[in-house]
Protein backbone atom coordinates (compact mmCIF):
# COMPACT_ATOMS: atom_id res chain seq x y z
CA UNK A 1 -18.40 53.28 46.41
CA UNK A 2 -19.41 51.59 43.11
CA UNK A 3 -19.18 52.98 39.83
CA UNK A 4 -22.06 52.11 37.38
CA UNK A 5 -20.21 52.50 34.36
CA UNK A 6 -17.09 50.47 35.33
CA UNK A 7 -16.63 47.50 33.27
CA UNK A 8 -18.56 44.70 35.20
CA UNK A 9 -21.11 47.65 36.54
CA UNK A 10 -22.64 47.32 39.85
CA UNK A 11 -23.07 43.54 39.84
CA UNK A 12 -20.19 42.75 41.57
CA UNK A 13 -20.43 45.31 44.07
CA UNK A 14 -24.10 43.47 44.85
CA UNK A 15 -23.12 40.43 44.79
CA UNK A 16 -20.06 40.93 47.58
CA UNK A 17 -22.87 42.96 49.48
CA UNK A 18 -24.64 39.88 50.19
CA UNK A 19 -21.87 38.06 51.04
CA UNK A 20 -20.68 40.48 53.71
CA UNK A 21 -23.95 40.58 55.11
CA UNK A 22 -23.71 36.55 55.80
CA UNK A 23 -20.75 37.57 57.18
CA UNK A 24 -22.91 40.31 60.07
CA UNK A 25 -21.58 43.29 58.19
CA UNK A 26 -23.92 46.23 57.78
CA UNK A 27 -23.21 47.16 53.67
CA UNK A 28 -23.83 49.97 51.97
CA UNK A 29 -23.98 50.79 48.17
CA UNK A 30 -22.46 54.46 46.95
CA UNK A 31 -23.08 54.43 43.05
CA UNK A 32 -20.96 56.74 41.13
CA UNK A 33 -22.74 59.38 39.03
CA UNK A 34 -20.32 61.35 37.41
CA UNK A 35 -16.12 62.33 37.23
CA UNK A 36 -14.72 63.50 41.14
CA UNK A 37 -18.32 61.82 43.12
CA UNK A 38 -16.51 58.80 44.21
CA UNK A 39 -13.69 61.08 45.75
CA UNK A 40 -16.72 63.30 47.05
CA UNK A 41 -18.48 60.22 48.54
CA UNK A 42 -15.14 58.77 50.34
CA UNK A 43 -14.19 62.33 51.65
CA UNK A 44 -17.60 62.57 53.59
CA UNK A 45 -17.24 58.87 54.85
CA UNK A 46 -14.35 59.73 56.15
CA UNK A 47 -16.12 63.35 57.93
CA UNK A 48 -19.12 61.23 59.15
CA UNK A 49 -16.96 58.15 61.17
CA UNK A 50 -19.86 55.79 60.79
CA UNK A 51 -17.91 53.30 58.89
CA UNK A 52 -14.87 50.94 59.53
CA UNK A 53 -13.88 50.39 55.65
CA UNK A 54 -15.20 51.70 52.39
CA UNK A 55 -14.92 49.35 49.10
CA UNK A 56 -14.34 51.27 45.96
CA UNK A 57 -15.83 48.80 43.42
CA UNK A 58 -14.52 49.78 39.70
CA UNK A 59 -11.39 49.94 37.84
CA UNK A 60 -8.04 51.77 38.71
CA UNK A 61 -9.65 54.96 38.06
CA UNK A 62 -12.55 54.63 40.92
CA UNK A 63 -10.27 53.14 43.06
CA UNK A 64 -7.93 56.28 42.96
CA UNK A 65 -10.84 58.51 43.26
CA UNK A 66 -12.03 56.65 46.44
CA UNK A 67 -8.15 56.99 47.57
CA UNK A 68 -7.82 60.36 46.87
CA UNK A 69 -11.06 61.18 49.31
CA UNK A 70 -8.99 59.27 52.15
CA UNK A 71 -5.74 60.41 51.81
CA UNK A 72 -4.52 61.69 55.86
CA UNK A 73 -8.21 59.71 57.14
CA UNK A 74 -8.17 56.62 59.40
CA UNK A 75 -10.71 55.06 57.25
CA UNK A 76 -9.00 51.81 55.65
CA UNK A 77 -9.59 51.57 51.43
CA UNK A 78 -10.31 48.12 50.59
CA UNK A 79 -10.56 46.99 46.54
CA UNK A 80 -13.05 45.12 44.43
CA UNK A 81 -12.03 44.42 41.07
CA UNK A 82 -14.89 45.46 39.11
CA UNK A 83 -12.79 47.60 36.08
CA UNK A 84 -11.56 47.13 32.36
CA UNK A 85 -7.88 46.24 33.79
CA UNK A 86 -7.84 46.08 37.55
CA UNK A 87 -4.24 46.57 37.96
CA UNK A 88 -4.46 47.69 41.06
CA UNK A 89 -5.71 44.32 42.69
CA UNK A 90 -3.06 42.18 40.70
CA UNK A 91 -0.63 44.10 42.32
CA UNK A 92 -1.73 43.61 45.73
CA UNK A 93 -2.15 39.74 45.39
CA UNK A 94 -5.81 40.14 45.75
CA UNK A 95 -7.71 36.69 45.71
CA UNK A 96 -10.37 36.02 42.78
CA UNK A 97 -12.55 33.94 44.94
CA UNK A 98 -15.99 35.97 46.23
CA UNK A 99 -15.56 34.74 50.03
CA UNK A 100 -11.76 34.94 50.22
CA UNK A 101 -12.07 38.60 48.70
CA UNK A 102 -14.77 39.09 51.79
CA UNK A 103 -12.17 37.95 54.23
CA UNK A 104 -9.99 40.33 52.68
CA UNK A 105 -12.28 43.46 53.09
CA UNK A 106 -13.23 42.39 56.69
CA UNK A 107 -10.21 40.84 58.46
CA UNK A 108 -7.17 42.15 55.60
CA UNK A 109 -4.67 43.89 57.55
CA UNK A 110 -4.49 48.36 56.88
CA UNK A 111 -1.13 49.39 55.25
CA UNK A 112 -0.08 53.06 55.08
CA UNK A 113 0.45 53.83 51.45
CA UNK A 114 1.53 56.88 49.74
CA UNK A 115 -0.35 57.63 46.85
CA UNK A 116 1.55 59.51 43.88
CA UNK A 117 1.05 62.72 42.40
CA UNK A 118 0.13 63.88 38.99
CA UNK A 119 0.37 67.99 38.90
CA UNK A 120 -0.94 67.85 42.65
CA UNK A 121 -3.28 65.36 41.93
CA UNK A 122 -3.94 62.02 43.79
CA UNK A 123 -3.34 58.82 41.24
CA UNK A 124 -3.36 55.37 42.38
CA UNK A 125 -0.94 53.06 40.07
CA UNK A 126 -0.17 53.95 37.05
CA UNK A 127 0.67 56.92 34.88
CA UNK A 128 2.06 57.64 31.23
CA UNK A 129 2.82 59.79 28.63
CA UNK A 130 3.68 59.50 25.32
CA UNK A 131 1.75 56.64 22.27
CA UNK A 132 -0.64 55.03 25.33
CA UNK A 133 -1.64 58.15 27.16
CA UNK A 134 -2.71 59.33 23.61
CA UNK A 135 -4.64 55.77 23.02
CA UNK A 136 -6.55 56.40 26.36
CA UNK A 137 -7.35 59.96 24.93
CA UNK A 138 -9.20 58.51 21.93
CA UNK A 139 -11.15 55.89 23.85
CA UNK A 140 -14.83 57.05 24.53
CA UNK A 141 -16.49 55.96 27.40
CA UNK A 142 -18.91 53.99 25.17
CA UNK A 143 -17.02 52.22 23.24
CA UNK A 144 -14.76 51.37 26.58
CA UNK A 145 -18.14 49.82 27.83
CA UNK A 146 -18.97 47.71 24.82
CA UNK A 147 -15.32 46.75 23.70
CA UNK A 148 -13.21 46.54 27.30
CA UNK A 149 -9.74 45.83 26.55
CA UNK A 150 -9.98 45.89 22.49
CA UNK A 151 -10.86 49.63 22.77
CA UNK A 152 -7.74 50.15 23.85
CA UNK A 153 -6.06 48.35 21.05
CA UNK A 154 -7.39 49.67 18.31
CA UNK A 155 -7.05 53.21 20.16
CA UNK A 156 -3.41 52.00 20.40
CA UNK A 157 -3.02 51.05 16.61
CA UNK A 158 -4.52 54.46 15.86
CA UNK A 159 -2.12 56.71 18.17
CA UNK A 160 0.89 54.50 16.87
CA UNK A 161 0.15 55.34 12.81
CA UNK A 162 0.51 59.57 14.29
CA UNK A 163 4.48 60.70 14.35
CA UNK A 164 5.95 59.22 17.71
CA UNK A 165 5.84 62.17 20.07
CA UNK A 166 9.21 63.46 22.02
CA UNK A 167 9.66 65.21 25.41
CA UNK A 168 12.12 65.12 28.01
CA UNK A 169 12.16 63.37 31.34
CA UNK A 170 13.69 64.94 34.69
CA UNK A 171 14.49 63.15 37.69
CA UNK A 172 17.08 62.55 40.68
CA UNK A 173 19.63 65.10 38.81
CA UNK A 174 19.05 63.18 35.11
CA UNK A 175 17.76 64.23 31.93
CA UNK A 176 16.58 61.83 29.06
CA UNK A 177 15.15 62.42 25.76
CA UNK A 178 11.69 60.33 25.18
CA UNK A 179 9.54 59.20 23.29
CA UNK A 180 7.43 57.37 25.95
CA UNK A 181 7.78 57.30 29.94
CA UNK A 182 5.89 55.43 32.62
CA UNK A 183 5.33 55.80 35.82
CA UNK A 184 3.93 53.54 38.37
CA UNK A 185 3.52 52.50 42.16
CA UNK A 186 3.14 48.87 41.12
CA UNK A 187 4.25 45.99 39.03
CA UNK A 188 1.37 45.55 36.82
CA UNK A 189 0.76 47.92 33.59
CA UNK A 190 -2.29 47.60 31.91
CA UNK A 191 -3.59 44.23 33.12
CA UNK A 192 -1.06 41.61 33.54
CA UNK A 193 2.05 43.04 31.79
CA UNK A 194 4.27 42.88 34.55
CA UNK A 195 6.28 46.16 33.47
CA UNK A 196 7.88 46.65 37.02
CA UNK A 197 8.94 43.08 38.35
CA UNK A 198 10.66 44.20 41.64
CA UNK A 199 7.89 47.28 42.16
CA UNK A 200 7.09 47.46 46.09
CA UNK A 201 3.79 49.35 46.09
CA UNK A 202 4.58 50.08 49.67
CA UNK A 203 7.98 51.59 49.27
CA UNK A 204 8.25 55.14 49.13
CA UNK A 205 9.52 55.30 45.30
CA UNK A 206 7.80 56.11 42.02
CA UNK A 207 8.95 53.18 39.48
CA UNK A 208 9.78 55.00 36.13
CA UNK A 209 10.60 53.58 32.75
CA UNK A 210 11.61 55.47 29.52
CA UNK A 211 11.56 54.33 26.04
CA UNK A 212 14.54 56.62 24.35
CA UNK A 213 13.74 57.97 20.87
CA UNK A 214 13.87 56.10 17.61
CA UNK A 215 10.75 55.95 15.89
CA UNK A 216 7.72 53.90 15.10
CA UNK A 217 9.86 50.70 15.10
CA UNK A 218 11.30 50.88 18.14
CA UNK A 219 8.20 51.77 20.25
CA UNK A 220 6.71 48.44 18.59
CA UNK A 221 9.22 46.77 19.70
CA UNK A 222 9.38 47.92 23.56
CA UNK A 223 5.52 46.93 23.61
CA UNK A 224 6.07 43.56 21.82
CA UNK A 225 9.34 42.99 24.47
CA UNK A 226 7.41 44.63 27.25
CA UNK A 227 4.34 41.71 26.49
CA UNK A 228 7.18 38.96 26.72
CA UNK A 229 8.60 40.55 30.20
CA UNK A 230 12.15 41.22 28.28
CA UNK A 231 11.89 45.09 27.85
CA UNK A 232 14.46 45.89 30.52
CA UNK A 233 17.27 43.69 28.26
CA UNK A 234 16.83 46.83 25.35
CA UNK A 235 19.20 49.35 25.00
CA UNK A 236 16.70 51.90 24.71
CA UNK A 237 14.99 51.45 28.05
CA UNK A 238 15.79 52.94 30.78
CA UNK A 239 14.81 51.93 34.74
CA UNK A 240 15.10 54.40 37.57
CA UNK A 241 13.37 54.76 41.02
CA UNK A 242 12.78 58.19 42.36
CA UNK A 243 10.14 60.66 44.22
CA UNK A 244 9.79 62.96 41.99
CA UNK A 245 9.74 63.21 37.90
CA UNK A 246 9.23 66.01 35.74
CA UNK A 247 7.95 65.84 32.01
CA UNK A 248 8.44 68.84 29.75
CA UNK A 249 7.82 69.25 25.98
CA UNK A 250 7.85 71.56 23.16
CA UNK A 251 4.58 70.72 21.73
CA UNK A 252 1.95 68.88 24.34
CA UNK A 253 1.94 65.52 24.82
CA UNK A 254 -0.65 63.34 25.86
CA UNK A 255 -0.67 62.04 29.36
CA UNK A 256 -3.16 59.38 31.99
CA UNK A 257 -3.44 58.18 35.23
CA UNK A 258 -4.99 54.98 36.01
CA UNK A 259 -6.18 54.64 32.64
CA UNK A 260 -8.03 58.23 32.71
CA UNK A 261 -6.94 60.75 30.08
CA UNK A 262 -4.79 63.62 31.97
CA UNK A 263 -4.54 66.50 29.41
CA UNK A 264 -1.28 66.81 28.26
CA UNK A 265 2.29 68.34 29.22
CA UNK A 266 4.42 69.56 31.35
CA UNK A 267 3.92 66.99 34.02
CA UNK A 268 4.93 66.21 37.98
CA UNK A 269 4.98 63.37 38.85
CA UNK A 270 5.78 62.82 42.66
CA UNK A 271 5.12 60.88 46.33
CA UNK A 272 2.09 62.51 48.56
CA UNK A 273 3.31 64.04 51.53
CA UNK A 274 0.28 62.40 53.44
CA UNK A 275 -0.78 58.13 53.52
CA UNK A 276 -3.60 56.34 53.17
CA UNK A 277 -4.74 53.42 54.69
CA UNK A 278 -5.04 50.72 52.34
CA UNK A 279 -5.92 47.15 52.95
CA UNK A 280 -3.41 44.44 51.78
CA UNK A 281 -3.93 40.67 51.05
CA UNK A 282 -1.22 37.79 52.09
């Protein structure tokens, strides 16, 4: 599965194509044509048996899509890199070489993974809500395309002139006022900020951080601490691992998964009853 409008398009999905076939593999190319195909695509692999992995080439979001099509299948996910952030391959260790990524989609070994949950829904890495969940909402697809990562920031600088938002956060018993809260299944957020050091994507945990009220200033600081890797030294963080996390508010707040814009509040966040297969690297 490929995804057109993914930030390095279908080139690289091509170009590993040929590679594989050097390598005797029989390769097929599934563009993407609109939100939900790539989930549609993997969920009929999966029906038909004819293959013995499928690729989702994109970002995070295509790659959860592909997932989601999978989920209780015997058909292994494999991931090319081909998005804005790619979070998803830094966290599995995935090599940036073309053939060693080929030896990785032919010969890397199948994991069962549990995907999380947002509302019901299958997500692959990462989810938020608060100041970035509401950047994500005011990125257009377009100017995602033309800017990559710098659509985000000024997005980002935009969200963080509005009023910080607040909400409350639920899990394992625990209640916490917010102004921000993250969840993720890995130890990468938004490219290489390694927001989760000790994350175990194969553990059976969602990974959830929450930025305590306090205004503008203290949101600016979590992200400038959070871009050094010192954000769990701050008072106003807090760490906890759990399966399940609620997110409630009295006006809505903005939420995303996998860098996709989610609607807005209340929010579940859990574990998937059901695995997927999904092919590690090391």
């Amino acid at each position: 599965m490929a995804n057109p409008t993914a930030g390095q398009g279908l080139g690289p999905a091509r170009r590993m194509a040929s590679i594989l076939a050097r390598h005797g593999a029989r390769v097929d190319i599934a563009p993407t044509e609109y939100a939900g195909h790539a989930r549609e695509l993997a969920r009929a692999a999966a029906h038909a048996g004819a293959a013995d992995v499928l690729v989702a080439s994109g970002g995070d979001g295509t790659s959860g899509e592909v997932m989601a099509g999978l989920i209780g299948s015997s058909l292994p996910l494999a991931i090319l890199p081909a998005g804005t952030a790619n979070v998803t391959a830094l966290s599995l260790g995935l090599p940036a070489e073309a053939d060693a990524l080929a030896r990785y989609i032919l010969e890397g070994p199948a994991v069962p993974f549990r995907p999380a949950l947002a509302n019901g829904q299958p997500f692959l890495c990462v989810a938020s809500v608060g100041v970035d969940a509401e950047a994500v909402r005011r990125v257009s697809l377009e100017l995602k395309r033309r800017a990559g990562k710098l659509a985000y920031a000024a997005a980002g600088a935009a969200a963080l002139a509005a009023p910080p938002p607040r909400f409350e956060v639920h899990a394992n018993g625990r209640h916490f006022e917010a102004a921000q809260m993250i969840v993720s299944r890995v130890p990468f957020y938004a490219g290489r900020f390694r927001l989760f050091p000790d994350a175990r994507p194969f553990a059976d945990e969602l990974n959830v951080l929450v930025v305590r009220p306090g205004g503008r200033t203290r949101l600016i600081r979590f992200a400038a601490m959070a871009a050094l890797g010192r954000h769990e030294g701050l008072r106003s963080v807090v760490r906890l691992s759990c399966e399940q996390v609620h997110v409630a508010a009295p006006a809505p707040v903005a939420a995303q998964v996998d860098g996709d814009a989610f609607g807005t509040t209340p929010v579940t966040f859990s574990l998937a009853p059901d695995a997927v297969l999904l092919k590690h690297w090391g």
